[in-house]
N, C-alpha and C. Protein backbone atom coordinates (compact mmCIF):
# COMPACT_ATOMS: atom_id res chain seq x y z
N UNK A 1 22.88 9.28 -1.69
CA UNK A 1 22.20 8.05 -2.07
C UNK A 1 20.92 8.41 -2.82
N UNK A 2 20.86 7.37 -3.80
CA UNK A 2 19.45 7.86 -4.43
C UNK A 2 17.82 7.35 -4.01
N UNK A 3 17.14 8.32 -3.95
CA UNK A 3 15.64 8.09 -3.18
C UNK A 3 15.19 6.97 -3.91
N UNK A 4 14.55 6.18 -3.31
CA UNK A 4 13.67 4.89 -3.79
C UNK A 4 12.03 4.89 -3.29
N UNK A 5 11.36 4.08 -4.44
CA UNK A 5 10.36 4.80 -4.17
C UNK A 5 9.61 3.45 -4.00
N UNK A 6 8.71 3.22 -2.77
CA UNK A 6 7.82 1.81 -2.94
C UNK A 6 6.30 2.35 -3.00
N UNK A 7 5.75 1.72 -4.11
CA UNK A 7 4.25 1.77 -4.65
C UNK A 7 3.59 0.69 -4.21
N UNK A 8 2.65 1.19 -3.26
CA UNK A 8 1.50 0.07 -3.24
C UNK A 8 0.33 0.02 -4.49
N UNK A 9 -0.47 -0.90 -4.67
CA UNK A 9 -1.06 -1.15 -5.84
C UNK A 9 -2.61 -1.92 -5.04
N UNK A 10 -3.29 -1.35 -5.44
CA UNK A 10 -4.87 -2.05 -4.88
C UNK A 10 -5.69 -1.51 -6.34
N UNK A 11 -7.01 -2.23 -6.00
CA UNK A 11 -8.34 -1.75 -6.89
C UNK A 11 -8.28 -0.19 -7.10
N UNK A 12 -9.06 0.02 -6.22
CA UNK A 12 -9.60 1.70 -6.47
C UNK A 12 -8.43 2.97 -6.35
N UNK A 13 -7.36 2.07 -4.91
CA UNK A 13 -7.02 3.24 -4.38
C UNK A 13 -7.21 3.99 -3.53
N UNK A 14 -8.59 3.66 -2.68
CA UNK A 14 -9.30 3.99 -1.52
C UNK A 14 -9.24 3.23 -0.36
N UNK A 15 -9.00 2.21 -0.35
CA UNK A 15 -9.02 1.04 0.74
C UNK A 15 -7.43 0.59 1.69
N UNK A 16 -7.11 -0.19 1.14
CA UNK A 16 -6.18 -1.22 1.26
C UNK A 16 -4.87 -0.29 0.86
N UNK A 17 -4.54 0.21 -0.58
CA UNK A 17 -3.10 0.90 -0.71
C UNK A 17 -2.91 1.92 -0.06
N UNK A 18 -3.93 2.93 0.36
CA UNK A 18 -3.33 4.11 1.46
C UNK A 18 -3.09 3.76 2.12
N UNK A 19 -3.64 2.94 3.33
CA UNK A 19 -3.51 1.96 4.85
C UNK A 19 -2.15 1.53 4.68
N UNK A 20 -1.69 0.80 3.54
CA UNK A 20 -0.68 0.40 3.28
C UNK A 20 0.77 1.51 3.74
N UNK A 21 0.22 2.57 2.24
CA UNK A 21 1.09 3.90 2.28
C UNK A 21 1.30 4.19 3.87
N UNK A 22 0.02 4.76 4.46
CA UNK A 22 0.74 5.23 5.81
C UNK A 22 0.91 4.38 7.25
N UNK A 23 1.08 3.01 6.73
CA UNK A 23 1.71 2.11 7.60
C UNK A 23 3.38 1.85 7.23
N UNK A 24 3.16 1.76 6.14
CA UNK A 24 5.15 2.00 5.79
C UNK A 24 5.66 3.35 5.89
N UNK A 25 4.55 4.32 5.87
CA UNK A 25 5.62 5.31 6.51
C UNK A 25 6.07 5.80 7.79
N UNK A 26 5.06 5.26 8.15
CA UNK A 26 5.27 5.31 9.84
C UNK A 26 6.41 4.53 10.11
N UNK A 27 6.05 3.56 9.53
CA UNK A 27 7.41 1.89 9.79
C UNK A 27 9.08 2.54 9.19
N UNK A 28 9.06 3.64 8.97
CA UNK A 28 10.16 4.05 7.81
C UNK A 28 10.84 4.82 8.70
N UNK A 29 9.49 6.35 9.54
CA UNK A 29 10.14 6.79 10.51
C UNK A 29 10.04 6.69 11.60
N UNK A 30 9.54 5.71 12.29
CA UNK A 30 10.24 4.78 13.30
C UNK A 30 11.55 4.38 13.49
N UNK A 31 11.48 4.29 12.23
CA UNK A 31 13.12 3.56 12.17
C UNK A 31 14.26 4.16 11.55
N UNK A 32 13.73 5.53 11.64
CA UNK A 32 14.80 6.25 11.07
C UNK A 32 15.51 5.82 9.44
N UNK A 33 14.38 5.34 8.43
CA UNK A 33 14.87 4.68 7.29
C UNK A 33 15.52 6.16 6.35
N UNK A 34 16.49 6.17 5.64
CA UNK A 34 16.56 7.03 5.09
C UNK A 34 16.11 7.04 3.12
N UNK A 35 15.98 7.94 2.68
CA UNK A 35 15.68 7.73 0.92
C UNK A 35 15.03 6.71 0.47
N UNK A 36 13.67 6.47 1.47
CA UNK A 36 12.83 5.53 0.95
C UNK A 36 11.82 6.64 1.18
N UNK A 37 10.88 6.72 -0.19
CA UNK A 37 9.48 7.08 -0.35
C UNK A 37 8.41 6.13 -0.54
N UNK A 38 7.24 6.37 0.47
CA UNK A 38 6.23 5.64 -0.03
C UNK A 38 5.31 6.34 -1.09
N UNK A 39 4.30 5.68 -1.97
CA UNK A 39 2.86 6.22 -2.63
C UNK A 39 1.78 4.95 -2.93
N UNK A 40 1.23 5.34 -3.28
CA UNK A 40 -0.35 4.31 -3.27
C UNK A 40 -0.74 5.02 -4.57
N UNK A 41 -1.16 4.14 -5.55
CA UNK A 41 -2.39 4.11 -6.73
C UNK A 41 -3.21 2.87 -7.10
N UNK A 42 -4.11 2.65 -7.92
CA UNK A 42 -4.83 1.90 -8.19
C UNK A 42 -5.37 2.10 -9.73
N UNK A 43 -5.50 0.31 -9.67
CA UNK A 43 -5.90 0.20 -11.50
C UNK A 43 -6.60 0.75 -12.02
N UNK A 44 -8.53 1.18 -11.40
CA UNK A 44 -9.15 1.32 -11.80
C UNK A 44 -9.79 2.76 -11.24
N UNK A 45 -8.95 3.79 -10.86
CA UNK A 45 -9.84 4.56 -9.62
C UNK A 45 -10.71 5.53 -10.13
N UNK A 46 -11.63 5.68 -9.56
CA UNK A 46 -13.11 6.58 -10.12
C UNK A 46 -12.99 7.84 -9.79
N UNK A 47 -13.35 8.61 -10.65
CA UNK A 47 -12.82 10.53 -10.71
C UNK A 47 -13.17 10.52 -9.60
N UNK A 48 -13.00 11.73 -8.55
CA UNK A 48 -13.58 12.00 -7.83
C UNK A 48 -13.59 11.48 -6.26
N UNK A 49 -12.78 10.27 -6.68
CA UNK A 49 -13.00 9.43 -5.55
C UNK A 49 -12.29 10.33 -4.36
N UNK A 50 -12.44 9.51 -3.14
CA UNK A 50 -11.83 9.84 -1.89
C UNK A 50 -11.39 8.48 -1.19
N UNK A 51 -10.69 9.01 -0.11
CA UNK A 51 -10.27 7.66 0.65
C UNK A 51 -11.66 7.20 1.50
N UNK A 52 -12.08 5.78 1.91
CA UNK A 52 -12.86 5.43 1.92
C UNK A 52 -12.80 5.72 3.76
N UNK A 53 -14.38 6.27 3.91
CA UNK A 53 -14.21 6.62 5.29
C UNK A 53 -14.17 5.57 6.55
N UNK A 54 -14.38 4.33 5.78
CA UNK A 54 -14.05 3.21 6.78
C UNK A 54 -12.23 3.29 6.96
N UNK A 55 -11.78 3.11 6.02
CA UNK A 55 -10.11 3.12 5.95
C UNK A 55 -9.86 4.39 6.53
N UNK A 56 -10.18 5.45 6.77
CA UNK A 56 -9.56 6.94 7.40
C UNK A 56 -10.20 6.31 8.86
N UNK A 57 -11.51 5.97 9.00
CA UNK A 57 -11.83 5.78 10.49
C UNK A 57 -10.40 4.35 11.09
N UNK A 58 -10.26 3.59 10.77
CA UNK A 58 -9.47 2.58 10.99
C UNK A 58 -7.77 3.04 10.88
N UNK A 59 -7.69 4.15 10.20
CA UNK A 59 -6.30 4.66 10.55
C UNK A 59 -5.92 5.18 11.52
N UNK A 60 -7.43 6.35 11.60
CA UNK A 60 -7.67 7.37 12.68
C UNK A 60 -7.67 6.39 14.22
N UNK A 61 -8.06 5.02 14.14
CA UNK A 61 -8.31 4.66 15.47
C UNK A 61 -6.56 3.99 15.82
N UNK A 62 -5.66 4.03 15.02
CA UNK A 62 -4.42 3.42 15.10
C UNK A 62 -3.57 4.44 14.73
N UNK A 63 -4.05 6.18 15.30
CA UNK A 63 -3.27 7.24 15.39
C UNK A 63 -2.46 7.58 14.07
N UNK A 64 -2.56 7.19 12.94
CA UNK A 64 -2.63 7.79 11.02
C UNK A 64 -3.94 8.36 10.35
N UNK A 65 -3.44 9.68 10.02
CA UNK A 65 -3.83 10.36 9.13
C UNK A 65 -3.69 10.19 7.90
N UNK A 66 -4.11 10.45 6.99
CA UNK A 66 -3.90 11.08 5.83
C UNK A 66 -5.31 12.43 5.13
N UNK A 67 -4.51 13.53 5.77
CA UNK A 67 -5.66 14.44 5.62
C UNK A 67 -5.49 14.85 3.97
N UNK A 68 -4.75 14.65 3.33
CA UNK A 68 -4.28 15.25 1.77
C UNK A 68 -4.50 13.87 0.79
N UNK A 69 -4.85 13.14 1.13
CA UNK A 69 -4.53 12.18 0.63
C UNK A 69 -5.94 11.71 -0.61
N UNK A 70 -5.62 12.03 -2.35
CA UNK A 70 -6.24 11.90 -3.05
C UNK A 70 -6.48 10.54 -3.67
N UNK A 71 -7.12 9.82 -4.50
CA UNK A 71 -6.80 8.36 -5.24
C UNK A 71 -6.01 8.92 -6.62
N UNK A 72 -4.99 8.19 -6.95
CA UNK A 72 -4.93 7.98 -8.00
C UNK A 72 -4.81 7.08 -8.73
N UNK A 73 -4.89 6.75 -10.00
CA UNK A 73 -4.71 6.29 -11.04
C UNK A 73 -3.51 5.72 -11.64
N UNK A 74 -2.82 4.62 -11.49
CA UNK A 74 -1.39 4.12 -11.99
C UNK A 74 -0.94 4.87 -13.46
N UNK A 75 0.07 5.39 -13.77
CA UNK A 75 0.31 6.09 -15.04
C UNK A 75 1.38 5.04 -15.02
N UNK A 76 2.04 5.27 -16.29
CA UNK A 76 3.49 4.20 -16.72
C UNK A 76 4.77 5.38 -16.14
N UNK A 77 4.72 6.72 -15.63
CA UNK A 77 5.59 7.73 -15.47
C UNK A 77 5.27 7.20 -13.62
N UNK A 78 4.39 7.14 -13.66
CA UNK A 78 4.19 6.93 -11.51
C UNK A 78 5.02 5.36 -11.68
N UNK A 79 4.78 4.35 -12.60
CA UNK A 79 4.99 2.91 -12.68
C UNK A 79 6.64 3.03 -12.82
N UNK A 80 7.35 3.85 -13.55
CA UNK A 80 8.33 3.81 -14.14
C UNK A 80 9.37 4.26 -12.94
N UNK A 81 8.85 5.40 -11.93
CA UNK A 81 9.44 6.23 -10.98
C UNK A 81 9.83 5.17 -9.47
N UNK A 82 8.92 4.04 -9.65
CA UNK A 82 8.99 3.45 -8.19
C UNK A 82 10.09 1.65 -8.34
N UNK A 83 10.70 2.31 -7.47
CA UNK A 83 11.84 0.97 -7.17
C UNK A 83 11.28 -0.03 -7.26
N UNK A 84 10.20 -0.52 -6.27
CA UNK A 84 9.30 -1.83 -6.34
C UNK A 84 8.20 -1.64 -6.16
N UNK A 85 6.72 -2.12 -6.69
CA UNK A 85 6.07 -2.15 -6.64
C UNK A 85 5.10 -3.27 -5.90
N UNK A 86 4.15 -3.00 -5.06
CA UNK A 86 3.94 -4.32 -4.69
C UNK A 86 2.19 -4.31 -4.51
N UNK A 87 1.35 -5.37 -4.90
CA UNK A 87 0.13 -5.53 -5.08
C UNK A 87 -0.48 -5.96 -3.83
N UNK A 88 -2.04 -5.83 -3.95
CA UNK A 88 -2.41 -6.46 -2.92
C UNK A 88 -2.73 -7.93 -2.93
N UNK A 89 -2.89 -7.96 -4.16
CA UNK A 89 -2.97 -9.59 -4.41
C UNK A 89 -2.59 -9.89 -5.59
N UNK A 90 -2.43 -11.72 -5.72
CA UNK A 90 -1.78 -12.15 -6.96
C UNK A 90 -2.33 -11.86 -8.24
N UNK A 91 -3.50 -11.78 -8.52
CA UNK A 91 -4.11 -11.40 -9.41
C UNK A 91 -3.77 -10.03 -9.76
N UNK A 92 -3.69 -9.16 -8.96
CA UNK A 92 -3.41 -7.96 -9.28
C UNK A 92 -1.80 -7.67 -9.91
N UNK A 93 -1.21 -8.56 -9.29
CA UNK A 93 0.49 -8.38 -9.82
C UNK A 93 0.43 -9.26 -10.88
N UNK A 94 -0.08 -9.87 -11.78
CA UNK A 94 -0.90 -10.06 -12.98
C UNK A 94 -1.00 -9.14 -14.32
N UNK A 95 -1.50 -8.01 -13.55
CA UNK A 95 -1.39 -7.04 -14.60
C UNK A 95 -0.49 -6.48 -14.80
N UNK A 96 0.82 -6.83 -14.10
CA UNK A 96 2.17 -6.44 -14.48
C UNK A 96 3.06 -7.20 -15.67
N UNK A 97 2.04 -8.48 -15.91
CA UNK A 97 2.86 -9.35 -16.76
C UNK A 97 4.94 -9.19 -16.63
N UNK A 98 4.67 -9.49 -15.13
CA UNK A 98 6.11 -10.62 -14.81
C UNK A 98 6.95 -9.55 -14.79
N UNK A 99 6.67 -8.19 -14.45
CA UNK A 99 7.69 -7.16 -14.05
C UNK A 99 8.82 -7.56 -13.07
N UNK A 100 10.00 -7.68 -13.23
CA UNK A 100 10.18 -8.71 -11.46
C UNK A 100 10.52 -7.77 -10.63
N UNK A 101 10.07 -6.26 -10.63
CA UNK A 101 10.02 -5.68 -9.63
C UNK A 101 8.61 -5.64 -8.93
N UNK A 102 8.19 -6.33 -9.36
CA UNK A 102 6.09 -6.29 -8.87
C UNK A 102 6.58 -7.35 -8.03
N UNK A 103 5.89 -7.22 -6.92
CA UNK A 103 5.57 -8.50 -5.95
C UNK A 103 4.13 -8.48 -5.44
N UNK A 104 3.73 -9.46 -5.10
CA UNK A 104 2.05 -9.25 -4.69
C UNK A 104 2.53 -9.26 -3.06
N UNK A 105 1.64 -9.59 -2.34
CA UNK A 105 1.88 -9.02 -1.02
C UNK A 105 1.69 -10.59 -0.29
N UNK A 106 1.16 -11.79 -1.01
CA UNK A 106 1.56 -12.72 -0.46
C UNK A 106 3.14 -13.01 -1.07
N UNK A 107 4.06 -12.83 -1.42
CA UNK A 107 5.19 -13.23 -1.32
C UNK A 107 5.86 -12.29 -0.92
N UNK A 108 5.59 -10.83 0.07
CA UNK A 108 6.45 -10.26 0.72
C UNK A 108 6.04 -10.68 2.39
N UNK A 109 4.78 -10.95 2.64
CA UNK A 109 4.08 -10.93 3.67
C UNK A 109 3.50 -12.48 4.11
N UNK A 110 4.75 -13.46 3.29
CA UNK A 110 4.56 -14.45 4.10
C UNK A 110 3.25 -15.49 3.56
N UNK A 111 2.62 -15.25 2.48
CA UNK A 111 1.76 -16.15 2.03
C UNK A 111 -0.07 -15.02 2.00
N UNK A 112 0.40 -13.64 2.74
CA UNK A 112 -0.89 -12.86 3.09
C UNK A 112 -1.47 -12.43 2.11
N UNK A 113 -2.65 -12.79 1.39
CA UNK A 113 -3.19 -11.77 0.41
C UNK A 113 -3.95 -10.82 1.16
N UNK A 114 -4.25 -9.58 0.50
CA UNK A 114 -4.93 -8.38 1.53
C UNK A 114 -6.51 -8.34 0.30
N UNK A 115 -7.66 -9.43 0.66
CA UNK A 115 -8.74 -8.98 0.43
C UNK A 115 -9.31 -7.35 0.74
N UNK A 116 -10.14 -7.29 -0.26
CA UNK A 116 -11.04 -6.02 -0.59
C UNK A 116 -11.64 -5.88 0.20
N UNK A 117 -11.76 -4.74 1.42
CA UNK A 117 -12.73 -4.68 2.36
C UNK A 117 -13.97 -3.99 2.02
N UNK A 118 -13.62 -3.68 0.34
CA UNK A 118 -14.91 -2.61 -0.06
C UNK A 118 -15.97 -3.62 0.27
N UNK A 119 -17.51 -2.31 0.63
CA UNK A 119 -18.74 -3.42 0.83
C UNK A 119 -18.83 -4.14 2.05
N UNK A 120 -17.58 -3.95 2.59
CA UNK A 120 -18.01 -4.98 4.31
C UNK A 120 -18.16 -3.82 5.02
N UNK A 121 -18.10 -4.21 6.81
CA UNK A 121 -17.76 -3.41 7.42
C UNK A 121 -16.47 -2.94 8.21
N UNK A 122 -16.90 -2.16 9.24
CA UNK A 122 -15.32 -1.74 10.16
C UNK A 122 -14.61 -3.19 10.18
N UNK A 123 -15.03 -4.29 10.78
CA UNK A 123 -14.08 -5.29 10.93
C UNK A 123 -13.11 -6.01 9.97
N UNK A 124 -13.97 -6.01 8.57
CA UNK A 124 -13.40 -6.14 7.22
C UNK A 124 -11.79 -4.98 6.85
N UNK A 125 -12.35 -4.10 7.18
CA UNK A 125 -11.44 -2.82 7.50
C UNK A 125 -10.01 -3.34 8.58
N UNK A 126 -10.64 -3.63 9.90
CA UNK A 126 -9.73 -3.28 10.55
C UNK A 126 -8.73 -5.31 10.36
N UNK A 127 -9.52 -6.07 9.59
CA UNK A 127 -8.32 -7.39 9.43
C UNK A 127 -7.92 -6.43 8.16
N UNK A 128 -8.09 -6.32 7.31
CA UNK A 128 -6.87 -5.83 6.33
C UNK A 128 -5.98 -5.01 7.00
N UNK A 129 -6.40 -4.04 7.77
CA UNK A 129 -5.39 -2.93 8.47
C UNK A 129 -4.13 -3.99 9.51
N UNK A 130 -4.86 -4.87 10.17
CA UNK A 130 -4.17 -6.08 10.80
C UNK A 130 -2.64 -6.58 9.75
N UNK A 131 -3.29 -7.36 8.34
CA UNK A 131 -2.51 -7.96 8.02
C UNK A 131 -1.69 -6.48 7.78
N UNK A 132 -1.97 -5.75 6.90
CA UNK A 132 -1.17 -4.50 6.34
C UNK A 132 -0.04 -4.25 7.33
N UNK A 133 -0.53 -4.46 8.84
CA UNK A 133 0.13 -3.84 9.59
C UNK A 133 1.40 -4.93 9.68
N UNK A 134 1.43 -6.04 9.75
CA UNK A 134 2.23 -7.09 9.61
C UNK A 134 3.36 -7.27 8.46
N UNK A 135 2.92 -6.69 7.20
CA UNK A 135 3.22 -6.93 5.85
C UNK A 135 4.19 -5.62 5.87
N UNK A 136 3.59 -4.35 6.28
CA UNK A 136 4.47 -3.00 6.43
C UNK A 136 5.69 -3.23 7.32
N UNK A 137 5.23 -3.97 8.62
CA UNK A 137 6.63 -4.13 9.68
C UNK A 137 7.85 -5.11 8.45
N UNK A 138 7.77 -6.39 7.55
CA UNK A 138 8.30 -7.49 7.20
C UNK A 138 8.89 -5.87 5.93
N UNK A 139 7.97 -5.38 5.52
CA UNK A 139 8.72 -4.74 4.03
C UNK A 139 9.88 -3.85 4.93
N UNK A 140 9.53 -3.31 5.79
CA UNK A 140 10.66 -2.19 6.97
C UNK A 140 11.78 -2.85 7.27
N UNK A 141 11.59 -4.12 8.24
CA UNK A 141 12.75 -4.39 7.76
C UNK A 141 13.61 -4.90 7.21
N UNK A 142 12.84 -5.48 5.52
CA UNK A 142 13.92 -5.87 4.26
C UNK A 142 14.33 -4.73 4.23
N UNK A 143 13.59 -3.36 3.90
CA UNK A 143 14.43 -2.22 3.28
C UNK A 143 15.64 -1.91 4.48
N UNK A 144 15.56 -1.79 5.78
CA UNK A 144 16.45 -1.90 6.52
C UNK A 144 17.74 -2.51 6.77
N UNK A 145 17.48 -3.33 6.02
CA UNK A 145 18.56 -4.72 6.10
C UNK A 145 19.40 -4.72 4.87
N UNK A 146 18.75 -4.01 3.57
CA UNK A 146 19.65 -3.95 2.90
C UNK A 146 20.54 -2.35 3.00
């Protein structure tokens, strides 16, 4: 069978799409999913960047790592490679101009957009990690089901 690949899509790349990344992968092998890959990039991400240490503390307190885990930058070869893509919000699946493999994350997750926790604090952090966590179980098991 051939590997499929689901891309999360946020701002920077630091926040919201890693949380994402290693909540569906957990949700993947939990469940024993087979030839599904996750990855995370972002529209705009700043050289240099890192994952944001509120989002590593808020993984870290819900037992996920990501000790390797760099930002990147959406290319049309990363865009081109992934089965579906899915945003954190409508605006953001926007800049796909009507790909119909883009979905924003309120129409996989039930109406949820996943606000920017950049600039707040842990709690800002840990409701996005909340909904994420909700939105990752609903994407697990569509891919499951088909």
């Amino acid at each position: 069978m051939k590997r499929r690949k689901v891309l999360f899509v946020c701002t920077g790349n630091t926040c919201r799409s890693p949380m994402a990344e290693a909540l569906l992968r957990r949700q993947i092998k939990q469940r024993k999913i087979r030839f599904v890959d996750v990855a995370s990039v972002g529209l705009q991400v700043e050289k240099g960047a890192v994952i944001h240490p509120l989002s590593a503390q808020v993984l870290a307190e819900n037992g996920l790592t990501m000790p390797k885990f760099s930002p990147r930058q959406i290319t049309d070869k990363i865009y081109r490679g992934a089965f579906v893509v899915i945003t954190m919000t409508d605006a953001q699946k926007a800049y796909f101009k009507g790909d119909p493999k883009v979905y924003s994350m309120s129409e996989v997750a039930d109406g949820m957009e996943i606000p920017d926790p950049y600039g707040g604090g842990i709690e800002a952090y840990r409701a996005a990690f909340a909904r994420l966590s909700l939105a990752a179980e609903k994407i697990a098991e569509s891919i499951a089901g088909k």
